[in-house]
Protein backbone atom coordinates (compact mmCIF):
# COMPACT_ATOMS: atom_id res chain seq x y z
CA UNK A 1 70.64 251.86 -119.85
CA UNK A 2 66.55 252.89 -119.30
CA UNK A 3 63.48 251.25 -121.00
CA UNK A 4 63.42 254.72 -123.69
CA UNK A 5 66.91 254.23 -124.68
CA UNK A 6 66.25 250.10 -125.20
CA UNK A 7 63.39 250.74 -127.35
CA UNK A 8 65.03 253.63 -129.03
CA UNK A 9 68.17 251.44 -130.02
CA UNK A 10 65.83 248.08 -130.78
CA UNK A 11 63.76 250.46 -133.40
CA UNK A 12 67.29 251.91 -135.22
CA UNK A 13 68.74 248.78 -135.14
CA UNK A 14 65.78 247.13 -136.92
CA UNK A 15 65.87 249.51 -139.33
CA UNK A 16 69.34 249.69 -139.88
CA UNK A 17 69.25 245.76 -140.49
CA UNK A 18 66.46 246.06 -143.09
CA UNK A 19 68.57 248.54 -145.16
CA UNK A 20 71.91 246.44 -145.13
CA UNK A 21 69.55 243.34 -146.06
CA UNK A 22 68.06 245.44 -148.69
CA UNK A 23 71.42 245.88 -150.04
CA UNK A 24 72.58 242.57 -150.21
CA UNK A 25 69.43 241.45 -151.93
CA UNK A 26 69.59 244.13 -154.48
CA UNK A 27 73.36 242.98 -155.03
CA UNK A 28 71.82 239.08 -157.02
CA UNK A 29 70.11 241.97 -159.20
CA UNK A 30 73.18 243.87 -159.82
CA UNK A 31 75.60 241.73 -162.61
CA UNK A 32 77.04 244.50 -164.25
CA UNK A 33 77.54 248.75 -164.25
CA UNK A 34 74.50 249.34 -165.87
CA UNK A 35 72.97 247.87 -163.55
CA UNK A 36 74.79 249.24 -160.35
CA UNK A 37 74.61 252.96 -161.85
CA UNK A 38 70.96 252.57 -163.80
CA UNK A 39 69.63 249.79 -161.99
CA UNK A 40 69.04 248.23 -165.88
CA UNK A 41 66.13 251.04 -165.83
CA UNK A 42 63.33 248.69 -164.41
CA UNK A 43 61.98 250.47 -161.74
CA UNK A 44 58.39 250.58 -161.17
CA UNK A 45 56.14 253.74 -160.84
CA UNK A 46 55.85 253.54 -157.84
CA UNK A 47 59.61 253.00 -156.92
CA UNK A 48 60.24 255.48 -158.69
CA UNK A 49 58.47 258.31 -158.02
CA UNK A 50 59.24 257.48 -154.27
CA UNK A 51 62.75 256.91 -154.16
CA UNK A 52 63.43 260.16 -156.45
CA UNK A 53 61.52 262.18 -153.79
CA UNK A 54 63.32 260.39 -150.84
CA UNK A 55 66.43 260.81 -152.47
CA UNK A 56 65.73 264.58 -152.93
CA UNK A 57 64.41 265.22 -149.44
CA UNK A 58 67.37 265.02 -147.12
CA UNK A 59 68.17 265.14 -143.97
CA UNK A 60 66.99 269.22 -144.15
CA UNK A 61 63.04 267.68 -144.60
CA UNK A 62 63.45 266.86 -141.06
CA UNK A 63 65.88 268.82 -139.69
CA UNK A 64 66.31 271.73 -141.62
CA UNK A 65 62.77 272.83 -142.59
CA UNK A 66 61.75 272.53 -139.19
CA UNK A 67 64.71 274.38 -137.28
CA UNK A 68 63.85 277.34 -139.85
CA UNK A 69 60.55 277.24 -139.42
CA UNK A 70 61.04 277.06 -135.15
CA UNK A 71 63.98 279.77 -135.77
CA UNK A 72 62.63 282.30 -137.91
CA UNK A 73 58.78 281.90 -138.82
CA UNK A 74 56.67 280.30 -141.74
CA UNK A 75 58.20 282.75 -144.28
CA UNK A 76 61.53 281.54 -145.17
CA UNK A 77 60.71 277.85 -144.85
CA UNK A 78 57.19 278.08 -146.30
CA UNK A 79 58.47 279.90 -149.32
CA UNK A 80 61.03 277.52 -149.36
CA UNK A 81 58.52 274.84 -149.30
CA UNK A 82 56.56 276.01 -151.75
CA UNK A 83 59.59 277.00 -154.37
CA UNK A 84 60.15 273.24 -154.37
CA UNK A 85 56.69 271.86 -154.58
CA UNK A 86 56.55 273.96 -157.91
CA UNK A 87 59.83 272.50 -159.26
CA UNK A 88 58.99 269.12 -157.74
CA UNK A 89 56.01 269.37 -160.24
CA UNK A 90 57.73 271.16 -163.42
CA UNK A 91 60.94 268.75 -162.99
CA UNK A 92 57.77 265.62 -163.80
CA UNK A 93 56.24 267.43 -165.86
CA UNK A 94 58.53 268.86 -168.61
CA UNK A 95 62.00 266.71 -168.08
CA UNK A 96 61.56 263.16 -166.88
CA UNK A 97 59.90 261.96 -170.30
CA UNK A 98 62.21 263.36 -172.60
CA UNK A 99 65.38 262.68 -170.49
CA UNK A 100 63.71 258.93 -170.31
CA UNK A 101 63.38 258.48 -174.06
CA UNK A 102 66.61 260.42 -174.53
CA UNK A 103 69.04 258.59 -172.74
CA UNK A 104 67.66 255.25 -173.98
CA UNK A 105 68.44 256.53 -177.26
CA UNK A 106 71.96 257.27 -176.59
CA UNK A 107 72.46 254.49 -174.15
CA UNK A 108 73.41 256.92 -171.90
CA UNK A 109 73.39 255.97 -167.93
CA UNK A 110 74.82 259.06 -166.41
CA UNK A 111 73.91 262.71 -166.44
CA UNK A 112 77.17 263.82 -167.61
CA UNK A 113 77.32 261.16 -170.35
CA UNK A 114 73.98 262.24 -171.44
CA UNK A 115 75.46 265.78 -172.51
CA UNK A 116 78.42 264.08 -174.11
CA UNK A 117 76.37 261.56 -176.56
CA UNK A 118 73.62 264.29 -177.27
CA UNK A 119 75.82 267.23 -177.98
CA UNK A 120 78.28 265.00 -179.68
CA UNK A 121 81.33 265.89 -177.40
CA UNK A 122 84.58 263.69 -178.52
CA UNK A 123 86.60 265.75 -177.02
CA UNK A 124 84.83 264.97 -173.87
CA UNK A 125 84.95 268.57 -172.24
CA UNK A 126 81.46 268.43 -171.07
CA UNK A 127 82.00 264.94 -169.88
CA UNK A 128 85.06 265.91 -167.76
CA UNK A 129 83.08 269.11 -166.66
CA UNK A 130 79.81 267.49 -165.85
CA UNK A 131 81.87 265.13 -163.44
CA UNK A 132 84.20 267.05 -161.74
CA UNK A 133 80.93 269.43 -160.83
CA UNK A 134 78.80 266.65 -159.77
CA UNK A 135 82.25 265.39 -157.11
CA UNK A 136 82.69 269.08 -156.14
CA UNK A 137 78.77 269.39 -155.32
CA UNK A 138 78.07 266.29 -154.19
CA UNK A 139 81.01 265.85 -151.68
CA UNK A 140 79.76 268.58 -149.30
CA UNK A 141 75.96 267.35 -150.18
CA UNK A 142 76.77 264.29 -148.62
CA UNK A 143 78.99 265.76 -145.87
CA UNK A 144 75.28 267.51 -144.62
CA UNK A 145 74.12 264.04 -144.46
CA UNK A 146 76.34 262.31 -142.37
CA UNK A 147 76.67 265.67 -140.07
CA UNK A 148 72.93 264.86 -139.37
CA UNK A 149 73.50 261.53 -138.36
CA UNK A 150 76.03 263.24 -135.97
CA UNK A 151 73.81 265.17 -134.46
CA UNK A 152 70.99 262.49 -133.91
CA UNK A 153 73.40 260.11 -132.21
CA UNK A 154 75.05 263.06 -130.31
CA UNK A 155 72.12 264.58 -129.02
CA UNK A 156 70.23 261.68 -128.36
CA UNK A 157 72.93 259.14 -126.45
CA UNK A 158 75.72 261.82 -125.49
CA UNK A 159 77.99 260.23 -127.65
CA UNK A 160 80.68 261.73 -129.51
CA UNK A 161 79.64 263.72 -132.84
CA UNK A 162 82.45 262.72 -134.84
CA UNK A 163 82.06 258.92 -134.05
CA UNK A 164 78.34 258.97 -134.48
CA UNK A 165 79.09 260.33 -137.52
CA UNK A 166 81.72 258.14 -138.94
CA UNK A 167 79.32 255.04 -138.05
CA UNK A 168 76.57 256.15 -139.96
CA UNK A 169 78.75 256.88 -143.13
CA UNK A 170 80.22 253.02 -143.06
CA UNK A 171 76.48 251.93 -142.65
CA UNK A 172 75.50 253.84 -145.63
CA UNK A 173 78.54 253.14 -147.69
CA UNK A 174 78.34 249.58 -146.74
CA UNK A 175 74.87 249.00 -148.73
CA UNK A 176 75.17 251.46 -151.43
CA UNK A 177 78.40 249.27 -152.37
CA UNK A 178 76.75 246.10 -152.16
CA UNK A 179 73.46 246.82 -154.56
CA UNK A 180 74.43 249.89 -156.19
CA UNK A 181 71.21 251.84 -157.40
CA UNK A 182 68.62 248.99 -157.13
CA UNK A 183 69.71 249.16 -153.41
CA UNK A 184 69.42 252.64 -153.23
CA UNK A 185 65.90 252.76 -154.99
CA UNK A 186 64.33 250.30 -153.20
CA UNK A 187 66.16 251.68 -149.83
CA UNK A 188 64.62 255.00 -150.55
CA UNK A 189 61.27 254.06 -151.49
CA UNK A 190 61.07 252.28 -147.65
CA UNK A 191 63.04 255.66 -146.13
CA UNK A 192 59.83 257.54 -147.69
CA UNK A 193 57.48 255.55 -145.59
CA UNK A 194 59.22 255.76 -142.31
CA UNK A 195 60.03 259.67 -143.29
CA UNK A 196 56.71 260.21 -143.73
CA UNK A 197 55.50 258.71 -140.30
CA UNK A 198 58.23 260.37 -138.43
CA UNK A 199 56.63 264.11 -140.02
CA UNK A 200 53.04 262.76 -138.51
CA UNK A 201 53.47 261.65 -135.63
CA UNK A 202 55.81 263.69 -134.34
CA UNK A 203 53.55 266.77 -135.00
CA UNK A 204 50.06 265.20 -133.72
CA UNK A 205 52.14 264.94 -130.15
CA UNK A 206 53.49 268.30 -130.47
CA UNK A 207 49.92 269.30 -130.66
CA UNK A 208 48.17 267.47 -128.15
CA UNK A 209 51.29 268.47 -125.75
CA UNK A 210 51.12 272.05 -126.97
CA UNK A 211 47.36 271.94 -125.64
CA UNK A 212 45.52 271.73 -129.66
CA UNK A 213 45.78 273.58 -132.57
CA UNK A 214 44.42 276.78 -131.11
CA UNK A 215 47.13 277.16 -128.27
CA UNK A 216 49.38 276.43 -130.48
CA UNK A 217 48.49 279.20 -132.84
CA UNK A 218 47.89 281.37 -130.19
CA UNK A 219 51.79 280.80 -129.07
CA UNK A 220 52.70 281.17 -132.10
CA UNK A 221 50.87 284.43 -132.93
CA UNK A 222 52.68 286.04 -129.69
CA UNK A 223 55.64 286.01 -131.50
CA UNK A 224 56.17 289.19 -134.17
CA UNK A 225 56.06 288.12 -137.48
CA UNK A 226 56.26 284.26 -136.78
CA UNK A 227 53.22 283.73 -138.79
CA UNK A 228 53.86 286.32 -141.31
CA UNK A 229 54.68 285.18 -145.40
CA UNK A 230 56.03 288.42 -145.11
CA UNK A 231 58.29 289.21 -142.14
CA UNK A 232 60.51 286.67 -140.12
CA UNK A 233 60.95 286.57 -136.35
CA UNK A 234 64.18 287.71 -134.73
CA UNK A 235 65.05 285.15 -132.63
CA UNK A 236 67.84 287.59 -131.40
CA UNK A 237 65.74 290.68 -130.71
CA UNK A 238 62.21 289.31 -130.54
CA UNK A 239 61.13 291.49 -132.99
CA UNK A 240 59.71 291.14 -136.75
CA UNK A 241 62.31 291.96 -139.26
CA UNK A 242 60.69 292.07 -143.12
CA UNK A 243 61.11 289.45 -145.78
CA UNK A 244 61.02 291.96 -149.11
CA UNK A 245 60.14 290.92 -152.68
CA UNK A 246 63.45 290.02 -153.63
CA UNK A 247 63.99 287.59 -150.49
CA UNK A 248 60.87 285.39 -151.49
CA UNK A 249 61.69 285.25 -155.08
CA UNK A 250 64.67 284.05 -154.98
CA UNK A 251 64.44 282.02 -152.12
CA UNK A 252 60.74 280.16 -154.08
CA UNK A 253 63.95 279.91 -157.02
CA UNK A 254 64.89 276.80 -155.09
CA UNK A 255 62.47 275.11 -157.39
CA UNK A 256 65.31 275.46 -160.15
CA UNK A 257 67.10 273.34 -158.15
CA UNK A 258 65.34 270.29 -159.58
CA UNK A 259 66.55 270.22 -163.47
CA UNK A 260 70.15 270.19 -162.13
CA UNK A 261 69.63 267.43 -159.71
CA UNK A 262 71.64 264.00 -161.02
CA UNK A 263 70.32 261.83 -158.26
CA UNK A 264 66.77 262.65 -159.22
CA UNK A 265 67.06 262.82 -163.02
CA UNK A 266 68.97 259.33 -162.26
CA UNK A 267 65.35 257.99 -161.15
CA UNK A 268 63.23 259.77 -164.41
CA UNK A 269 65.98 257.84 -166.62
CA UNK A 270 65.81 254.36 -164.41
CA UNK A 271 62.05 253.71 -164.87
CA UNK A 272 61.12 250.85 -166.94
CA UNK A 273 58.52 252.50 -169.11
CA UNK A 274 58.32 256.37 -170.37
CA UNK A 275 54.46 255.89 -170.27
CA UNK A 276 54.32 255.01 -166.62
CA UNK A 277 56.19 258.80 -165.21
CA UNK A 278 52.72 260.09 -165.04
CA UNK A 279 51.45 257.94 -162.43
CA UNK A 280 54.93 258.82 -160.69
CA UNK A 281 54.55 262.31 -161.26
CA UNK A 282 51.40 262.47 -159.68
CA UNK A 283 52.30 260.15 -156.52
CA UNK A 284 55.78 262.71 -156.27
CA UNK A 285 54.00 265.58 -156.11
CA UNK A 286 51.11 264.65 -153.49
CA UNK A 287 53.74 263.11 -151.42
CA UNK A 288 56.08 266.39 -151.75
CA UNK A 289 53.02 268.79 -151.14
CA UNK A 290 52.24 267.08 -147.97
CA UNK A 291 56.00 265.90 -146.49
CA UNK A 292 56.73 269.70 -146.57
CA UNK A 293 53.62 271.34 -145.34
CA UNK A 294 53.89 269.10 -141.89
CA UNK A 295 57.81 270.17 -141.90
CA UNK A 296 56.94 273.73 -141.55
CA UNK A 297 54.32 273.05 -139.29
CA UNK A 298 56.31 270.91 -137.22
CA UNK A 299 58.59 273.98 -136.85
CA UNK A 300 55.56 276.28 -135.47
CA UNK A 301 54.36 273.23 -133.43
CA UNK A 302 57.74 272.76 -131.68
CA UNK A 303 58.73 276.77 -130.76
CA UNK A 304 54.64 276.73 -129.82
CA UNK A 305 55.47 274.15 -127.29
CA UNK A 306 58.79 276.37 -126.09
CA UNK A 307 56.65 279.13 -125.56
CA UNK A 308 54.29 277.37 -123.60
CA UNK A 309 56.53 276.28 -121.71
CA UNK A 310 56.65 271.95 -122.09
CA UNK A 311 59.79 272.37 -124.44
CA UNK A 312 63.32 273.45 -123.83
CA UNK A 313 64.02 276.46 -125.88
CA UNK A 314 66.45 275.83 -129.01
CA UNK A 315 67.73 278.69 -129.77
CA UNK A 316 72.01 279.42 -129.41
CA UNK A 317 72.23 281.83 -126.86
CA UNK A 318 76.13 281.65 -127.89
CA UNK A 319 75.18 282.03 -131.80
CA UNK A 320 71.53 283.86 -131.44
CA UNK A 321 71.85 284.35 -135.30
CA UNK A 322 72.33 280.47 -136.07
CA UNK A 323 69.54 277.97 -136.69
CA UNK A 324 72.04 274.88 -136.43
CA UNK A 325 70.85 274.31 -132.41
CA UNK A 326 67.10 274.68 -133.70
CA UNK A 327 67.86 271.84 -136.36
CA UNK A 328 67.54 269.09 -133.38
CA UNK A 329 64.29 269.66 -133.01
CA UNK A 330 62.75 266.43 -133.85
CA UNK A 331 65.25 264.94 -131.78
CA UNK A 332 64.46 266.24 -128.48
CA UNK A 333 61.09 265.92 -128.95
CA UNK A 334 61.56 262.20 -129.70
CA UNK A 335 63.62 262.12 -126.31
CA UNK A 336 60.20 263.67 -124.83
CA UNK A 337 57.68 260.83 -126.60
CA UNK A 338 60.20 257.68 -125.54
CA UNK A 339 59.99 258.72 -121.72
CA UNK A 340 56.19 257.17 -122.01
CA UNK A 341 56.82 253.97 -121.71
CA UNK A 342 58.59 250.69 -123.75
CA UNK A 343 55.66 251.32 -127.27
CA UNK A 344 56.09 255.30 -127.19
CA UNK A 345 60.21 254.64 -127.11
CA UNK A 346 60.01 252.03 -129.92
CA UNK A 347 57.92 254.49 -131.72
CA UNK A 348 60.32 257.73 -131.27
CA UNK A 349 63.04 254.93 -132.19
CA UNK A 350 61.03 254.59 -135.67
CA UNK A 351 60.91 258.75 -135.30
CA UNK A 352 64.61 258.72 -135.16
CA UNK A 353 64.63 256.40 -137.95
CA UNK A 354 63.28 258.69 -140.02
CA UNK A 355 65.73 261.48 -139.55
CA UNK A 356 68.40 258.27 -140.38
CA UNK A 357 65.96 257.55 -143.66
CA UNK A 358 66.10 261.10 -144.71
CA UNK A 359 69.74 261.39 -144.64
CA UNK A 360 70.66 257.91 -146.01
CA UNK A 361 68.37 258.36 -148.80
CA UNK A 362 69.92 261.24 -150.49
CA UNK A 363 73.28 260.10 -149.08
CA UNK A 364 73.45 256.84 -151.19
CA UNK A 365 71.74 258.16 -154.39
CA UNK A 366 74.21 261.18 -154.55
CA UNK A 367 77.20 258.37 -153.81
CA UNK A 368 75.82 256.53 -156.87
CA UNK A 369 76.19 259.47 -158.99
CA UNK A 370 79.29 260.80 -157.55
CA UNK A 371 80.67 257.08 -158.31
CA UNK A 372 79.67 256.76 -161.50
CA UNK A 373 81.16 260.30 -162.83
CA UNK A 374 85.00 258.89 -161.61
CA UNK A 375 84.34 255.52 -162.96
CA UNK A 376 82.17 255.80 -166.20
CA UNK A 377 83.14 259.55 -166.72
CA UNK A 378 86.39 260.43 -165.89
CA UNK A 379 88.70 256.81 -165.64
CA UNK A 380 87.08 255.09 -168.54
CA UNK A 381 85.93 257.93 -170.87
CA UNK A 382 88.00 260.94 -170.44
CA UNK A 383 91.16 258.97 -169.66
CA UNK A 384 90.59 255.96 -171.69
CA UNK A 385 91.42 253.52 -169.47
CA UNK A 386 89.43 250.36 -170.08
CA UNK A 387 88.69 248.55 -167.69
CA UNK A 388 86.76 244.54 -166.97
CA UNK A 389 83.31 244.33 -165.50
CA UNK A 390 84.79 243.08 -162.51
CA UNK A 391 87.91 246.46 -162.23
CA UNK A 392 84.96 248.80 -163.44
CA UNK A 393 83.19 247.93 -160.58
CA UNK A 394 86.03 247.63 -157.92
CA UNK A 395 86.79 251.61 -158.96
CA UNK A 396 82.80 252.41 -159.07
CA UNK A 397 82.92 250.72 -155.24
CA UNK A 398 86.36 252.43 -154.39
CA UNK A 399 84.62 255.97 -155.53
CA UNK A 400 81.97 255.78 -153.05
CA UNK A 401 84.14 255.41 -150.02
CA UNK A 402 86.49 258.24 -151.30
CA UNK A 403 83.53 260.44 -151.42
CA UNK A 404 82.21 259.12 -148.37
CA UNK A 405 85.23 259.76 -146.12
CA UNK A 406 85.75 263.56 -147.74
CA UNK A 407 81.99 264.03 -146.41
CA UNK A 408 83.16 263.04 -143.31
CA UNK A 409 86.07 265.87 -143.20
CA UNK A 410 83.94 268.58 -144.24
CA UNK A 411 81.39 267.61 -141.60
CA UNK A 412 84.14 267.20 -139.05
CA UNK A 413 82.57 270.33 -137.50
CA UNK A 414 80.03 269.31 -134.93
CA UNK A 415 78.03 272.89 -135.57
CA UNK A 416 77.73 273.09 -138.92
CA UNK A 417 74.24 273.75 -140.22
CA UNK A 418 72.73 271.01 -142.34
CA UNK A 419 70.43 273.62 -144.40
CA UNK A 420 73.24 275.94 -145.24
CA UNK A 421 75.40 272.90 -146.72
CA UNK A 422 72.60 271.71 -148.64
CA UNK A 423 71.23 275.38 -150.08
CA UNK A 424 75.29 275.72 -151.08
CA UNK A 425 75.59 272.43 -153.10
CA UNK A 426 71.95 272.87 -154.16
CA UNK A 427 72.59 276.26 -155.83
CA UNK A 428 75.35 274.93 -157.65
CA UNK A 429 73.76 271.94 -159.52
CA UNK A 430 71.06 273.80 -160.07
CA UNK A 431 73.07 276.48 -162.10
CA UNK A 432 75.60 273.84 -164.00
CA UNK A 433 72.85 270.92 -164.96
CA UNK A 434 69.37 273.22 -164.84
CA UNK A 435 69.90 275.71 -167.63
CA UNK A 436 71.85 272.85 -170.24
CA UNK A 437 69.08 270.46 -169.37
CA UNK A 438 65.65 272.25 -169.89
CA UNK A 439 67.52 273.66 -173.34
CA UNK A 440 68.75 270.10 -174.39
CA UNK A 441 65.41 268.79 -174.25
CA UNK A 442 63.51 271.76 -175.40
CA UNK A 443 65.60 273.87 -178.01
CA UNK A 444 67.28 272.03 -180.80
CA UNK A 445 69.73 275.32 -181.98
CA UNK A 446 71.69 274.20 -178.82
CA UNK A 447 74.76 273.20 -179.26
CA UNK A 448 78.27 272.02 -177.33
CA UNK A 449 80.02 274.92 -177.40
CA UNK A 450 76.99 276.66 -175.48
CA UNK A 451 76.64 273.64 -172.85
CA UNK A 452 80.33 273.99 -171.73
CA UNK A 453 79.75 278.06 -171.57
CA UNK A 454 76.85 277.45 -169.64
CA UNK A 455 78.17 274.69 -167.37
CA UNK A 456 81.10 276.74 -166.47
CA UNK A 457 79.40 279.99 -166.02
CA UNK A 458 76.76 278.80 -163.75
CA UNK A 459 79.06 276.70 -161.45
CA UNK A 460 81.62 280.09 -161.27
CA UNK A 461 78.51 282.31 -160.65
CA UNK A 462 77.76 280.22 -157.67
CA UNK A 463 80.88 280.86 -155.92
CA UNK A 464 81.00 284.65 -157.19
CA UNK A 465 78.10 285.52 -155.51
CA UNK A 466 77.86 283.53 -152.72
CA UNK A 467 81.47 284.58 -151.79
CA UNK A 468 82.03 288.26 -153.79
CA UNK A 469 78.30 289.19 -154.49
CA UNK A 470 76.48 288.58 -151.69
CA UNK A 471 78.25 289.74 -148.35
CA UNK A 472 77.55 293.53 -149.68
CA UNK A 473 74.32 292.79 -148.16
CA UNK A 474 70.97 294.56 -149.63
CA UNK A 475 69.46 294.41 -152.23
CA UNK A 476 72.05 291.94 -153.40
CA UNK A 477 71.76 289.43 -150.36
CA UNK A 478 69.95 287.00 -152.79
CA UNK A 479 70.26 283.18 -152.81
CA UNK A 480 73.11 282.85 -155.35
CA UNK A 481 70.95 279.81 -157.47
CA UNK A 482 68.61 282.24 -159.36
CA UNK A 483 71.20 285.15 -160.46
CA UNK A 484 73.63 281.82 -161.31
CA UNK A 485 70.64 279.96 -163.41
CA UNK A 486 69.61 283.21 -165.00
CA UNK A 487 73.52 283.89 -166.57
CA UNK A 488 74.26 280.38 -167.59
CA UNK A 489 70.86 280.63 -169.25
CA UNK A 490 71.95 283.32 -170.98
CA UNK A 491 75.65 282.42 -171.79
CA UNK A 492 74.39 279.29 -173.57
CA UNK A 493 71.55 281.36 -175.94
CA UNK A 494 74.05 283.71 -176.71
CA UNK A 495 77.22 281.28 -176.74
CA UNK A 496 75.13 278.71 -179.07
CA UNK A 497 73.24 281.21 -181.62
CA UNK A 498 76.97 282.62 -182.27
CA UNK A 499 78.48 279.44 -182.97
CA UNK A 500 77.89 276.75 -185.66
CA UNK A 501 74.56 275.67 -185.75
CA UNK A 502 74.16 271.75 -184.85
CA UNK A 503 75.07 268.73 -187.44
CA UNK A 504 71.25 267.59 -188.95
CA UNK A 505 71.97 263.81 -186.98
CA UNK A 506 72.17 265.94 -183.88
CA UNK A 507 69.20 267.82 -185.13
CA UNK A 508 67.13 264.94 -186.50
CA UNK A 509 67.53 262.72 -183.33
CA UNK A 510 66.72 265.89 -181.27
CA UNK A 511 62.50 266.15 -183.51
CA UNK A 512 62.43 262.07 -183.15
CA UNK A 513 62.69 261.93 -179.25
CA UNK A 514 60.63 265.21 -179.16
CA UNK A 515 58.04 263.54 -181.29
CA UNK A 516 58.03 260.46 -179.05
CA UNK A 517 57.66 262.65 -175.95
């Protein structure tokens, strides 16, 4: 074994240690469900707003931005980038105080319950729906996570994908068990840290071994439409190829993305005090602003460096139209900084322990949530099966490693591309949460009848267009989350206003909580 791949392995496995004993610390704070699902809503500001953005930025922050960006150009990443930095800020802005003051209300600790209690389901329809979407979504959600803890290990020891892979997901299922959504939060707050040095220093050696920001811009600028918001490279042809109206708009629509996400809106309904989301909200969106610029820019840094000539190109000449090859980007160039020296390997060990920070911290937030729809959601509430503290939490635990080992199936594929899974599952809890939530909190003519049209519609518009709509190619080659938002937007106006009008309780509690927001 060399002196890069001893401090590589001493960094990850000091890291890896912190989160497991991060986990079983969080587990003395963890008595009951509430608390493993909820965390007994005490985070801090600071926790907060950190852990929800950790928890949002997978492993694509790291991986995916940056093997666009190096693929194709600034366009489609950047306007990627900057569709989220707008929702980022919107999601703060309009939906973490009400959701907060709403769900304290009801006593509601999961999304799906949320709907149920404020739409006063007893049939439990939306319930059921609201957790069988969040287990369809979030099963290939955190199948993109583990596949990028595949490829780390793979690419960076030569050891077998599927092993790698399997490894990381017992790691990550092993502390998420143990202190539930304390563990996570706290977890994800440190991932943020090491996430964001990975982004920094990763890119200032890039730079310096690109020869400064001029050669790299010159590099970059000898590539057609690389630098263009506008036009993509063709990594195939070498040419520039034009990103139209249409592609920007709907690919900036990943910003919807946000009021649809349960393992952020977990984090806006976890903090101790409504009061203190505005310090969060401003500490999210810096953080976001900046965490995604350097992603793209690492992208233009790295294929800089291939064209100059002091990195190994990363393009598939097997699969010229696939960015999955591209994704390992960070990787090798961590494989370049640990052949320094013993300090430069420990550091590209932290660097690696980033990309392991950015999966596991969406990976065990979306287990949480994907847990607590079979346990609280589906086995207690829709079935009726009461259970103890002590079998409520055996099934919550039990849940986590189902999920965790389908991930691992639908991952099985060694070239699977880590932004395509997430943009899928993305897309669809944007369309089934986004459109119900923004009009629970801000129209009071809603009603249940109109949230399970809407639910339903969005998810099936999803799969209609990614599958039906969108091969025809054109003008109808859109990202399937905005046409999917806009109908179940639409199917619950027009489901709601021709249905009975909400009881005046529902009505009543709906002015007090707006009142208080």
């Amino acid at each position: 074994m060399t002196t890069a791949q001893i401090g590589i392995i001493i960094a990850i496995l000091a890291y890896l240690s912190m989160m497991l004993l991060v986990g079983f610390v969080s587990s003395k704070d963890t008595n009951d469900v509430k608390d493993f699902y909820l965390g007994g809503r005490k985070l801090g500001p600071f926790v907060t707003a950190m852990s929800a953005e950790a928890s949002d930025m997978s492993s694509y922050l790291l991986m995916g931005v940056p093997g666009v960006a190096y693929f194709s150009g600034i366009a489609d990443a950047g306007w990627t980038a900057f569709g989220l930095i707008v929702g980022t800020y919107l999601n703060w802005l309009f939906t973490a105080r009400r959701l907060r003051n709403y769900t304290e209300k009801l006593d509601a600790i999961t999304i799906p319950d949320y709907f149920k209690k404020r739409f006063r389901d007893e049939s439990n329809i939306i319930l059921c729906i609201g957790a069988a979407f969040i287990i369809i979504f979030f099963v290939p959600y955190t199948a993109s996570g583990f596949s990028a803890c595949g490829k780390l290990f793979s690419s960076l020891f030569g050891v077998n994908y599927q092993l790698a892979m399997i490894v990381s997901a017992v790691i990550i299922v092993g502390y998420t068990t143990t202190g539930g959504f304390l563990a996570a939060s706290k977890t994800d707050f440190i991932q943020s840290i090491v996430m964001t040095f990975a982004l920094v220093f990763v890119v200032l050696y890039g730079i310096v071994t690109a020869g400064g920001l001029s050669q790299v811009a010159e590099n970059a600028r000898s590539l057609p439409g690389f630098l263009d918001i506008s036009a993509i490279h063709d990594s195939a042809t070498g040419t520039s190829q034009p990103y139209g109206f249409f592609s920007k708009v709907t690919t900036f629509c990943w910003g919807l993305g946000y009021f649809g996400m349960p393992h952020i809106l977990l984090r806006f309904m976890a903090i101790r005090k409504s009061s203190e989301l505005k310090l969060s909200r401003r500490i999210a969106s810096v953080w976001v602003v900046l965490s995604l610029g350097i992603a793209v820019i690492l992208g233009v840094v790295g294929r800089a460096m291939t064209q100059s000539g002091v990195l190994e190109s990363l393009l598939d000449t097997e699969n010229p139209t696939s960015a999955s090859k591209a994704e390992t980007l960070i990787v090798v160039l961590a494989q370049q900084i640990s052949e320094h020296g013993f300090l430069f390997a420990f550091l590209a060990g932290i660097v690696l322990a980033g990309i392991l920070a950015s999966t596991m911290s969406t990976a065990d937030s979306q287990l949480i949530a994907a847990s607590s729809s079979v346990s609280e959601n589906i086995v207690q509430e829709t079935l009726g099966i009461n259970l103890s503290e002590r079998a409520a939490m055996i099934t919550a635990r039990a849940t986590l490693i189902a999920v965790a080992v389908f991930g691992v199936i639908i991952a099985w594929n060694p070239n699977s591309s880590v932004f395509g899974i997430v943009s899928f599952a993305w897309a669809g809890f944007g369309a089934v949460f986004g459109p119900i939530m923004i009009l629970s909190l801000y129209w009071k003519r809603t009603n249940r009848y109109g949230a399970i049209a809407g639910m339903l519609s969005g998810g099936a518009m999803v799969f209609i267009w990614k599958y039906l709509v969108r091969p025809l190619g054109g003008v109808w080659n859109l990202y399937e989350l905005a046409p999917a938002f806009a109908v179940a937007v639409i199917v619950i106006v027009v489901v709601s206003l021709m249905t009975k009008a909400p009881d005046s309780e529902i009505v009543d509690e709906f002015e007090h909580v707006s009142k208080m927001s």
